[in-house]
Protein backbone atom coordinates (compact mmCIF):
# COMPACT_ATOMS: atom_id res chain seq x y z
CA UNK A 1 -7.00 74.24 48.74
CA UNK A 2 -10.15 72.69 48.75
CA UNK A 3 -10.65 73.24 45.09
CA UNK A 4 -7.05 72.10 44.22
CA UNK A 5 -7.99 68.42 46.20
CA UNK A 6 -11.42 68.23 43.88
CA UNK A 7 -9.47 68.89 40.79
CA UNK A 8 -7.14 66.27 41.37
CA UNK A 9 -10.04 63.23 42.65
CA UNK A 10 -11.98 64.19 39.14
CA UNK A 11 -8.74 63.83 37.08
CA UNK A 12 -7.86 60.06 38.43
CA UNK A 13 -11.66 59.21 38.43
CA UNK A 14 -11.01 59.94 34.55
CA UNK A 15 -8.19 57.96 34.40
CA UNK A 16 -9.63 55.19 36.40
CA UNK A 17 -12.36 54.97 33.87
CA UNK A 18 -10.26 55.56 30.76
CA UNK A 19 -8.43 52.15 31.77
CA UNK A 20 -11.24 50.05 33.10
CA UNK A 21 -12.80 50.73 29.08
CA UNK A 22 -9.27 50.00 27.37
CA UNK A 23 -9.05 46.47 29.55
CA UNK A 24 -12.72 45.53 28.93
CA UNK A 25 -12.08 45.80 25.02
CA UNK A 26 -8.81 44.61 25.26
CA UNK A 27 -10.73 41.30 26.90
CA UNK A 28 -13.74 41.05 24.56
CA UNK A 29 -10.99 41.55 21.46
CA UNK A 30 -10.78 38.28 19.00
CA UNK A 31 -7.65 37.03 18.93
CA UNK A 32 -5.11 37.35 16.11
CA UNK A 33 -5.78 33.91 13.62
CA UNK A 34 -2.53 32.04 13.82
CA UNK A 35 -0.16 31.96 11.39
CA UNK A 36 0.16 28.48 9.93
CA UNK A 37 2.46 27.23 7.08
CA UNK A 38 1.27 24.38 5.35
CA UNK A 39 3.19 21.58 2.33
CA UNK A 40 1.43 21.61 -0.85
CA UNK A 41 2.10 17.63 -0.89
CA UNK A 42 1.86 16.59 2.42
CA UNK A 43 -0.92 18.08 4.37
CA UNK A 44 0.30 16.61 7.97
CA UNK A 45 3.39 19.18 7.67
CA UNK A 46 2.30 22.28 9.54
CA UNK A 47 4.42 24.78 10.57
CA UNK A 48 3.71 28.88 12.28
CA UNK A 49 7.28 29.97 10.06
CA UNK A 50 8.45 29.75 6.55
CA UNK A 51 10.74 26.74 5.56
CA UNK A 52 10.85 23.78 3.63
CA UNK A 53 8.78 20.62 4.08
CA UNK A 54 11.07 17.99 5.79
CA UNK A 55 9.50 15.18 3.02
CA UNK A 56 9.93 16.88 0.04
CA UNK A 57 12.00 19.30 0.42
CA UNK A 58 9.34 22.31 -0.98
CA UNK A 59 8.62 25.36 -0.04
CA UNK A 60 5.61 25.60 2.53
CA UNK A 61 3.26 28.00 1.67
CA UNK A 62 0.93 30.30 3.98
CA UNK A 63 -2.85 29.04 4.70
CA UNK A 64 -5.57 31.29 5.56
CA UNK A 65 -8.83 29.94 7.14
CA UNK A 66 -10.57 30.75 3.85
CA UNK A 67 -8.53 29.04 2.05
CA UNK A 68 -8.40 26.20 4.08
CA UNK A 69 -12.00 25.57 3.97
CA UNK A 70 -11.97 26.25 0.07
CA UNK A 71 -13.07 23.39 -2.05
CA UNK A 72 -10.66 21.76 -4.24
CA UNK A 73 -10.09 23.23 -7.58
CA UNK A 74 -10.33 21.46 -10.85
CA UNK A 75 -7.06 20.80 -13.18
CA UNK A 76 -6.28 21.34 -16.85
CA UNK A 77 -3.85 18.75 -18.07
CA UNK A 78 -2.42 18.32 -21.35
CA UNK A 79 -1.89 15.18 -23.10
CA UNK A 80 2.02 15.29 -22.34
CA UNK A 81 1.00 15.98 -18.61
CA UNK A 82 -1.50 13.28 -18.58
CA UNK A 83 1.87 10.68 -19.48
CA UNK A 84 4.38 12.18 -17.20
CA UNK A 85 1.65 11.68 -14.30
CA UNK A 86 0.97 8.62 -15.40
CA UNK A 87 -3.24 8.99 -15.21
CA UNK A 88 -5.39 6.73 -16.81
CA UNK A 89 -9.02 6.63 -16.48
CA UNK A 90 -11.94 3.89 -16.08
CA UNK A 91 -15.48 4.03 -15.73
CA UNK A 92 -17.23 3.78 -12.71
CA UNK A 93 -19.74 0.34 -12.90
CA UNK A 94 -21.92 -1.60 -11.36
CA UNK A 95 -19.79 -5.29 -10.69
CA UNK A 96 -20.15 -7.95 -7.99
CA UNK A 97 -17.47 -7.14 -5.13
CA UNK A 98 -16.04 -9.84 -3.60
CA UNK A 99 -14.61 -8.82 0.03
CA UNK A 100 -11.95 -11.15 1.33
CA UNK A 101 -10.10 -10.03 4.96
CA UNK A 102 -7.29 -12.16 6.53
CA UNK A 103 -7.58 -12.76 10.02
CA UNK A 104 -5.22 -14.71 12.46
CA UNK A 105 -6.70 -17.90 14.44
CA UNK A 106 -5.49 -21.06 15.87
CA UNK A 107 -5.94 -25.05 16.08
CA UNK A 108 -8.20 -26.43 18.50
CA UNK A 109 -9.59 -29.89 19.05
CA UNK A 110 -13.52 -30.00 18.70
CA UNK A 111 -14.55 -29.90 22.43
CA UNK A 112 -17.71 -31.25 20.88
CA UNK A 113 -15.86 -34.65 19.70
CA UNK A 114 -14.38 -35.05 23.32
CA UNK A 115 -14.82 -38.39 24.75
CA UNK A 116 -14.76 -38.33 28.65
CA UNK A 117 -13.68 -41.16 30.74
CA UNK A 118 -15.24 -41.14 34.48
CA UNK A 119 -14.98 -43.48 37.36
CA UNK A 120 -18.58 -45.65 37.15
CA UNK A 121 -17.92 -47.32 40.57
CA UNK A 122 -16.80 -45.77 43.65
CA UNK A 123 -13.18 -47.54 44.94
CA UNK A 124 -9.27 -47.85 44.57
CA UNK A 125 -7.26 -47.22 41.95
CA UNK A 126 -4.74 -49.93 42.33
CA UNK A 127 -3.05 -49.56 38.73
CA UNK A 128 -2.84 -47.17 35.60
CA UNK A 129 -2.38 -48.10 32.36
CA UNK A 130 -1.05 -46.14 28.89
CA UNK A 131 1.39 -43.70 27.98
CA UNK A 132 1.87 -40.40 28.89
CA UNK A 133 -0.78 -37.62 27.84
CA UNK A 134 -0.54 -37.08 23.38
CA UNK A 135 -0.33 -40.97 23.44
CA UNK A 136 -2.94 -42.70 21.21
CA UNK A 137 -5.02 -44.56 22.75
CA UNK A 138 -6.86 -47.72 20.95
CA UNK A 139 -10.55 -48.29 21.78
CA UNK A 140 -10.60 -51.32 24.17
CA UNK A 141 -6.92 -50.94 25.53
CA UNK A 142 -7.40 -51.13 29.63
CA UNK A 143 -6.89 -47.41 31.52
CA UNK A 144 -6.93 -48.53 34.83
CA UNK A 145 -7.88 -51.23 37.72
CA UNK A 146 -9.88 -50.45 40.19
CA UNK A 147 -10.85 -52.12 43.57
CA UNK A 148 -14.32 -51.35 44.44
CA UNK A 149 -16.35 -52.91 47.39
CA UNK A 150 -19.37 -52.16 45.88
CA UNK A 151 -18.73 -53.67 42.74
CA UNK A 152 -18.60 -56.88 44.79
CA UNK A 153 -21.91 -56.76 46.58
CA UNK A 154 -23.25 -56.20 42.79
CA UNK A 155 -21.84 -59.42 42.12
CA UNK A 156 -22.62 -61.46 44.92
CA UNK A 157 -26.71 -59.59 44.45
CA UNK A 158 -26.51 -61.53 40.73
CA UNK A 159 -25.12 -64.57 42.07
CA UNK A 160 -27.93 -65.00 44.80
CA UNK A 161 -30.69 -63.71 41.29
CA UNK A 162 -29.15 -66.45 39.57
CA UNK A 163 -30.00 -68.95 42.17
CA UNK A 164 -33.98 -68.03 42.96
CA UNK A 165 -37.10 -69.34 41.45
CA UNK A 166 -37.71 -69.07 37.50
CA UNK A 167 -40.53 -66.98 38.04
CA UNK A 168 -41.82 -63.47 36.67
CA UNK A 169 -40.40 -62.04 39.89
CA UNK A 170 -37.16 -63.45 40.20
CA UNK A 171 -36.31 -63.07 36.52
CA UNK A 172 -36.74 -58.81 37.06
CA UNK A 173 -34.67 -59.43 39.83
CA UNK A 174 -32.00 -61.07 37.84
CA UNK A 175 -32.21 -58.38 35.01
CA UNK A 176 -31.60 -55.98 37.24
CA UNK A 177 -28.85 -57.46 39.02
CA UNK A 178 -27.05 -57.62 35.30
CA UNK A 179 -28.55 -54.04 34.45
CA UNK A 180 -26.24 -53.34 37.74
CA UNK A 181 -22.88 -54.65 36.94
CA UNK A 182 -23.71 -53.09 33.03
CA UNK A 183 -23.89 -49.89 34.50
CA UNK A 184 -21.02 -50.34 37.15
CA UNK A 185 -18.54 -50.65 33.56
CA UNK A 186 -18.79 -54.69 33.47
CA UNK A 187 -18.71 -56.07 29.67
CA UNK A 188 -21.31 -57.94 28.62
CA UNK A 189 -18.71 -61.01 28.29
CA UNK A 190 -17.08 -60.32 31.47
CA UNK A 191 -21.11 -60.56 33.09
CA UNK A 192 -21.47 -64.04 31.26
CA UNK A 193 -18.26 -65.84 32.89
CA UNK A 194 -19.42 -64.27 35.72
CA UNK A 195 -22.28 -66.79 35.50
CA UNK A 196 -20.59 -69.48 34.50
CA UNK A 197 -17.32 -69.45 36.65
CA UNK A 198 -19.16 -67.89 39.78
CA UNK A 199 -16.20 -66.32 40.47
CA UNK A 200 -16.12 -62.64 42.00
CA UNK A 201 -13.15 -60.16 41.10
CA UNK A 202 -13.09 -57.12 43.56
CA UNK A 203 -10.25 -55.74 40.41
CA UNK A 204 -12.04 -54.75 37.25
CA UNK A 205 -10.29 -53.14 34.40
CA UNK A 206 -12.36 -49.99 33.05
CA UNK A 207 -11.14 -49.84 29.24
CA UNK A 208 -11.35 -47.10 26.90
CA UNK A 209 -14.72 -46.92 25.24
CA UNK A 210 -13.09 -45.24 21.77
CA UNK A 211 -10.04 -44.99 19.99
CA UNK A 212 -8.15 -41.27 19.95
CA UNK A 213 -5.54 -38.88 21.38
CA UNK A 214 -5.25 -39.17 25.38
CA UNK A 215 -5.53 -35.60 26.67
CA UNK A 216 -6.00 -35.98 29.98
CA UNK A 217 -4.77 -38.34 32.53
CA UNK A 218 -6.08 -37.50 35.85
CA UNK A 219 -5.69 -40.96 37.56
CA UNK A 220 -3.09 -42.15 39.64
CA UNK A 221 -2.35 -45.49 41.25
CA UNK A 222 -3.85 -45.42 45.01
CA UNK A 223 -6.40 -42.80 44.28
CA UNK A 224 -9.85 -43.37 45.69
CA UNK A 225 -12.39 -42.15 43.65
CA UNK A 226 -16.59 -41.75 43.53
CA UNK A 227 -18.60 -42.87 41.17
CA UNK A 228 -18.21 -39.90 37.95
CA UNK A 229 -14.73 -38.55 39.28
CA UNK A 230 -13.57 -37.59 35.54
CA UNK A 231 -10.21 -39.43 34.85
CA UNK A 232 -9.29 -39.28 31.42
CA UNK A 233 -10.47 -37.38 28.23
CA UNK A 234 -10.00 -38.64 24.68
CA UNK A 235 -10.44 -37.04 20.99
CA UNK A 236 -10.45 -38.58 18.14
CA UNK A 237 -7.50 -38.04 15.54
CA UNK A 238 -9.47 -35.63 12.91
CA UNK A 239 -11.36 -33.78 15.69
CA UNK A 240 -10.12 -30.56 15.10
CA UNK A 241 -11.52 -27.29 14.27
CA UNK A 242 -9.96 -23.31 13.81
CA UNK A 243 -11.00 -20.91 16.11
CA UNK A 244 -10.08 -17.36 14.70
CA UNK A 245 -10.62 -13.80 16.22
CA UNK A 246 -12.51 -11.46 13.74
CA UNK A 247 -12.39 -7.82 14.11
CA UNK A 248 -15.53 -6.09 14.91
CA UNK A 249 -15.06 -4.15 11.23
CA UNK A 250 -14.77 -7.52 9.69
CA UNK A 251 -17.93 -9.32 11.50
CA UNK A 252 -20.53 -8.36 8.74
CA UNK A 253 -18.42 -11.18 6.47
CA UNK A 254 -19.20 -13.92 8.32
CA UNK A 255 -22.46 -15.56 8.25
CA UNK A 256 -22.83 -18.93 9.74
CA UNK A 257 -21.76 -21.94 7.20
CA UNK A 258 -19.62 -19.64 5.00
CA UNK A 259 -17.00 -21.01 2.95
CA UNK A 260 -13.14 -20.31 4.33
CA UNK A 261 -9.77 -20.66 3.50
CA UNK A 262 -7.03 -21.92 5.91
CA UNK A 263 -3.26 -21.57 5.54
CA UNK A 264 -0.63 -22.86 7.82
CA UNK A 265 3.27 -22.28 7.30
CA UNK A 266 3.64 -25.25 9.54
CA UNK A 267 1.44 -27.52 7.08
CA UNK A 268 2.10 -26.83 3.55
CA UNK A 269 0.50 -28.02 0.78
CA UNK A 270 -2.44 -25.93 -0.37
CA UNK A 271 -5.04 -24.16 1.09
CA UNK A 272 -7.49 -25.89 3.66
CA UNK A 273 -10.91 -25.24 3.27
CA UNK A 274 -13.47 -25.10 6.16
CA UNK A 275 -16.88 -23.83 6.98
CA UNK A 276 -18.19 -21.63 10.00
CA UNK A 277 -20.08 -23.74 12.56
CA UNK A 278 -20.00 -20.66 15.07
CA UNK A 279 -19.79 -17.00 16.14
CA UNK A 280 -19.61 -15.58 19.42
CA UNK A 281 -22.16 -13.38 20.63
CA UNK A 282 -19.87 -11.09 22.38
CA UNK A 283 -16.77 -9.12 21.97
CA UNK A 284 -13.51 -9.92 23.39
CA UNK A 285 -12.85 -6.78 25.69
CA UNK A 286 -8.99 -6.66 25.33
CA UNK A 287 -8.33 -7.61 21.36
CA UNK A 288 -12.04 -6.33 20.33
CA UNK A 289 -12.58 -9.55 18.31
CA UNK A 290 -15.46 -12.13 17.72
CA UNK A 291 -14.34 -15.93 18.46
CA UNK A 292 -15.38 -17.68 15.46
CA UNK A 293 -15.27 -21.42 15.26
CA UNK A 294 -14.47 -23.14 11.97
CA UNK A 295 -14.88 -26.72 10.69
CA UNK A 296 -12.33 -28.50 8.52
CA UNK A 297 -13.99 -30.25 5.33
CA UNK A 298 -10.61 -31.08 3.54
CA UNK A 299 -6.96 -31.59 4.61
CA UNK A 300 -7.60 -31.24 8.42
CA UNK A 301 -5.35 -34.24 9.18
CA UNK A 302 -2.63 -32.21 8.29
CA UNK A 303 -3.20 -29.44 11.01
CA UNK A 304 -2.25 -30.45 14.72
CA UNK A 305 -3.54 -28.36 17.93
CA UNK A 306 -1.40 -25.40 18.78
CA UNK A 307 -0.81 -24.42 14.89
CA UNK A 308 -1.15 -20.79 14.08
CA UNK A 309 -3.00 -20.52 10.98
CA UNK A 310 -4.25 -17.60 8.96
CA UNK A 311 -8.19 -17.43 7.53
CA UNK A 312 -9.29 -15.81 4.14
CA UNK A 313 -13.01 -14.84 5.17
CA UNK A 314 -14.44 -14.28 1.66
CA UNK A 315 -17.92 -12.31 0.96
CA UNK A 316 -19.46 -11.51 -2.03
CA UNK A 317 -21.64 -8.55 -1.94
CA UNK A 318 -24.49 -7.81 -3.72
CA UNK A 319 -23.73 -6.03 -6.80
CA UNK A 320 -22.64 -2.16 -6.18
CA UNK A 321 -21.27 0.77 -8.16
CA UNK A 322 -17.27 0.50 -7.80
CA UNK A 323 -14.36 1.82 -8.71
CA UNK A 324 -10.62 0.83 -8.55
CA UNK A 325 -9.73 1.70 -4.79
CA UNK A 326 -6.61 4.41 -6.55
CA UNK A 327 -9.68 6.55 -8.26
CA UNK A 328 -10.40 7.45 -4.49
CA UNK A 329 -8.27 9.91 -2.56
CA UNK A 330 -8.51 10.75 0.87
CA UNK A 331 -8.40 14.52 1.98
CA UNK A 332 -8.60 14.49 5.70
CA UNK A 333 -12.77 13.68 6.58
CA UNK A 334 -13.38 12.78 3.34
CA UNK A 335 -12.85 11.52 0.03
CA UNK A 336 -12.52 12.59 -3.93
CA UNK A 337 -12.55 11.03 -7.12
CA UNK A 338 -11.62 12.85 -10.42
CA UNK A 339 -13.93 13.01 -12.96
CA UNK A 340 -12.50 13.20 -16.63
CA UNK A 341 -15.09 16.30 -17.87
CA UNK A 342 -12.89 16.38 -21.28
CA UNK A 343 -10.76 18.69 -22.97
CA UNK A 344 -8.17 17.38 -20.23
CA UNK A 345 -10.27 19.00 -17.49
CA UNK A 346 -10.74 16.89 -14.58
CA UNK A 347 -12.90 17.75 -12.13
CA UNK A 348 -13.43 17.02 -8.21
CA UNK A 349 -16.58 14.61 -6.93
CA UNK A 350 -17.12 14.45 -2.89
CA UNK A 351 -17.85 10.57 -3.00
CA UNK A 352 -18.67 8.49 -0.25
CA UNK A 353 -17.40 4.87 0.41
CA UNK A 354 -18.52 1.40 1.40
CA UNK A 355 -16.97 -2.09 1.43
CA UNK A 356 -13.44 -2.95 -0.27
CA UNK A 357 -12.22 -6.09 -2.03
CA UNK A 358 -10.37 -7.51 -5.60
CA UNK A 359 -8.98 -3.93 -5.77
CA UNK A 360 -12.49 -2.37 -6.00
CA UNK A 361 -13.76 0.19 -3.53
CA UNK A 362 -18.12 0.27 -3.07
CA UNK A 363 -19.53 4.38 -4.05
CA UNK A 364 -22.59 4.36 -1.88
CA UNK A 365 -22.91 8.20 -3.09
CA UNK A 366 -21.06 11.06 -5.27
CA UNK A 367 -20.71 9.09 -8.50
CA UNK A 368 -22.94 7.90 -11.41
CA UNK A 369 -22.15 4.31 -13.35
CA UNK A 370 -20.29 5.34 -16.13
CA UNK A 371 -18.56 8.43 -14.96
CA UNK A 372 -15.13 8.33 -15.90
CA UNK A 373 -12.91 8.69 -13.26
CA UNK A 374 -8.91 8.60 -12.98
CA UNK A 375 -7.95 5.53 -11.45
CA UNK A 376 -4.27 6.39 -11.54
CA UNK A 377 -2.62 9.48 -10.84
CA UNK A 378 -5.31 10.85 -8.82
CA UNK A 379 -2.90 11.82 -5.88
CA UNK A 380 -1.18 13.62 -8.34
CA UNK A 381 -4.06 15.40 -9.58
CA UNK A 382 -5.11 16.28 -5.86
CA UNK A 383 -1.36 17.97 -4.92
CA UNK A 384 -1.60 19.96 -8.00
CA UNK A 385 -4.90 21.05 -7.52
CA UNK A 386 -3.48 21.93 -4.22
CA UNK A 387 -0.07 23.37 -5.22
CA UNK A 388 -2.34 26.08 -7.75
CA UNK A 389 -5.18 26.96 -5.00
CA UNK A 390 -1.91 27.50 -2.50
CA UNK A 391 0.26 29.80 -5.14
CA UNK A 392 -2.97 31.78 -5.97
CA UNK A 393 -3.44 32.83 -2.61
CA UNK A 394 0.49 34.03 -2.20
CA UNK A 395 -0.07 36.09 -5.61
C-alpha cells in the first residue's frame, strides 16, 4: 500500500513539472509577426486579409518585416514608358530661392499715432460737444465745457500779478500766473483778453488739440472730473498699420523692416505694400503665432480698421542647391529623388530638405548640382519601384 501511494506522488510530481516547463516556454515564446496586407500605391492602406485597396481598386499584396525595411529599388524605363508616365528630368542647381508664405492679419490704428485728450483742470462738465464716436473731429473744434473752481482762483492769482510793482519779483510772479492758466488748457489769446477785459469765466471750452477720427468719448455732461481723467482719444486719418499672426514655422522670414505685400477683398485695387516695424517676442499660446506689426508705405488710405487682409511675407535666401519641389517624394520619414543614371535607369537618392518657394524645394544633403533628377513622374517611378519589390516577394 505504501508503495502504491509513493508511486502515484512521483508520477504527478512529473507531471507537475512537465507543465510548469511547457508554460514557462510557452511565456518566453516570440510572438507570431502579424500578418499585414499592404497597396502598392497607397501606403496608408493596411489591412491583416487579402482584398482590394478601397482607392484603387488593386490587389493588396503581403509585407514582411524584411521587406518593409528594404530600400527602394531602382527602375528600368523605356522611352515609350518614360511618355506614358509623363517624366521629364532637370538638373539639380544652385539658384537664389525666394520663400514667400501667406499669412492672415488685420487693420489696426497705430496706437503709436493716438492722440489723448485728458481733463487739465479738476471741475464740472457742464456740456459735450461732437458727434458720436467714428466722427471726424477738426483740430480746434470745442469737446467740452467745463466749470472748474480752480481755474478761477488761477485767474483772479493773474489779475492781482497784473496789478503789483514792475519789478524783477513781481514780473516772475506774473509769468507764472500765465504759465498757470497755459497749463490749466487756456489759449494764449484767451490769456490776453483775459488782461484786457479783466473778466473771469468759471466755463472754459477745452478744444481738440489735432484733427482725426474720435475713438473715444468718455465724457458726459455733469461729470466731475480731476485733473488727467482721460476723456477722449483721437487718430489721425492715415494712422493705420496691419498686425498679422505668423506661424512659428514661418518666423525665420521676417526680419525687422522687410518688404510686404497686403491684399484686401474689401479694398481692391492692387497690392499694398508695407514694411515690418515689429515682432513679438513671444508666442501666442492658443493659435501658436508671432504678432507682427506692419507699416503702410503706399495705398493705406484705402484700408479702414476692422479689414481682414492677407500678407505675402517674401524672403530671399541665400543661394542653395534646389530642385523643382515634384523631383522630391515623400516615403513616410523621409524623402527621395530619382536620379536619371542613363540607359533609362533611374535610380533612388535619400535627400534631405530645407526651405520652399517659386516651386523650388532647398537639398541641404543627398544630391550634387547637376545631378539629373525627374522632376515629373517621380510618384510614378516610386509606386512602380514599389509594385516590383512587392510582386518579387509573392514570387
Amino acid at each position: 500500500m505504501n508503495r502504491r501511494i509513493v508511486a502515484i506522488v512521483v508520477a504527478l510530481s512529473i507531471v507537475c513539472g512537465v507543465a510548469a516547463l511547457v508554460a514557462a516556454a510557452s511565456r518566453h515564446a516570440r510572438p507570431a509577426a502579424a500578418t499585414r496586407y499592404v497597396c502598392p500605391m497607397h501606403a496608408s492602406v493596411v489591412s491583416d486579409r487579402p482584398g482590394t485597396c478601397p482607392l484603387c481598386n488593386m490587389a493588396l499584396v503581403l509585407e514582411t518585416p524584411s521587406e518593409a525595411a528594404a530600400p527602394t529599388a531602382s527602375v528600368m524605363l523605356g522611352d515609350a514608358q518614360r511618355t506614358r508616365a509623363n517624366v521629364a528630368t532637370v538638373p539639380a542647381a544652385v539658384r537664389d530661392l525666394v520663400s514667400e508664405a501667406v499669412v492672415p492679419g488685420q487693420v489696426v490704428w497705430d496706437e503709436r499715432r493716438l492722440t489723448r485728450v485728458a481733463a487739465r483742470v479738476a471741475g464740472r462738465i457742464e456740456r459735450v460737444y461732437g458727434g458720436p464716436t467714428g466722427t471726424r473731429i477738426e483740430a480746434g473744434q470745442p469737446l467740452f465745457d467745463v466749470d472748474s473752481p480752480d481755474l478761477v482762483v488761477a485767474q483772479k492769482e493773474f489779475l492781482l500779478a497784473l496789478d503789483g510793482a514792475h519789478d524783477t519779483m513781481m514780473d516772475g510772479l506774473r509769468e507764472a500766473a500765465r504759465q498757470r492758466l497755459r497749463r490749466f488748457g487756456l489759449a494764449e489769446e484767451r490769456i490776453d483778453e483775459l488782461a484786457r477785459t479783466r473778466r473771469i469765466d468759471a466755463l472754459t471750452a477745452v478744444r481738440a488739440p489735432s484733427s482725426g477720427v474720435l475713438l473715444d468719448r468718455l465724457a458726459t455732461a455733469g461729470q466731475y472730473v480731476n485733473e488727467g481723467t482721460p476723456l477722449f482719444s483721437l487718430a489721425p486719418d492715415d494712422s493705420v498699420q496691419v498686425e498679422a499672426g505668423v506661424f512659428e514655422t514661418d518666423l525665420w522670414r521676417v526680419t525687422l523692416g522687410a518688404l510686404v505685400s497686403i491684399a484686401a477683398e474689401a479694398a481692391p485695387g492692387g497690392a499694398i505694400s508695407g514694411r515690418v516695424a515689429s515682432i513679438d517676442r513671444t508666442v501666442n499660446l492658443d493659435t501658436r503665432t508671432v504678432r507682427v506689426r506692419i507699416e503702410l508705405e503706399r495705398g493705406g488710405r484705402a484700408l479702414r480698421p476692422g479689414m481682414f487682409v492677407k500678407v505675402t511675407l517674401a524672403q530671399r535666401a541665400a543661394r542653395v542647391l534646389a530642385v523643382p519641389e515634384d523631383a522630391v517624394v515623400a516615403t513616410g520619414d523621409s524623402a527621395v529623388a530619382w536620379i536619371d543614371a542613363g540607359s533609362g535607369e533611374f535610380q533612388p537618392r535619400h535627400v534631405r530638405t530645407g526651405r520652399r518657394g517659386g516651386g523650388y524645394v532647398e537639398i541641404i544633403s543627398g544630391l550634387s548640382a547637376g545631378d539629373s533628377v525627374a522632376a515629373s513622374g517621380g510618384f510614378l517611378i516610386e509606386s512602380e519601384s514599389q509594385l516590383r519589390a512587392a510582386h518579387g516577394s509573392v514570387h
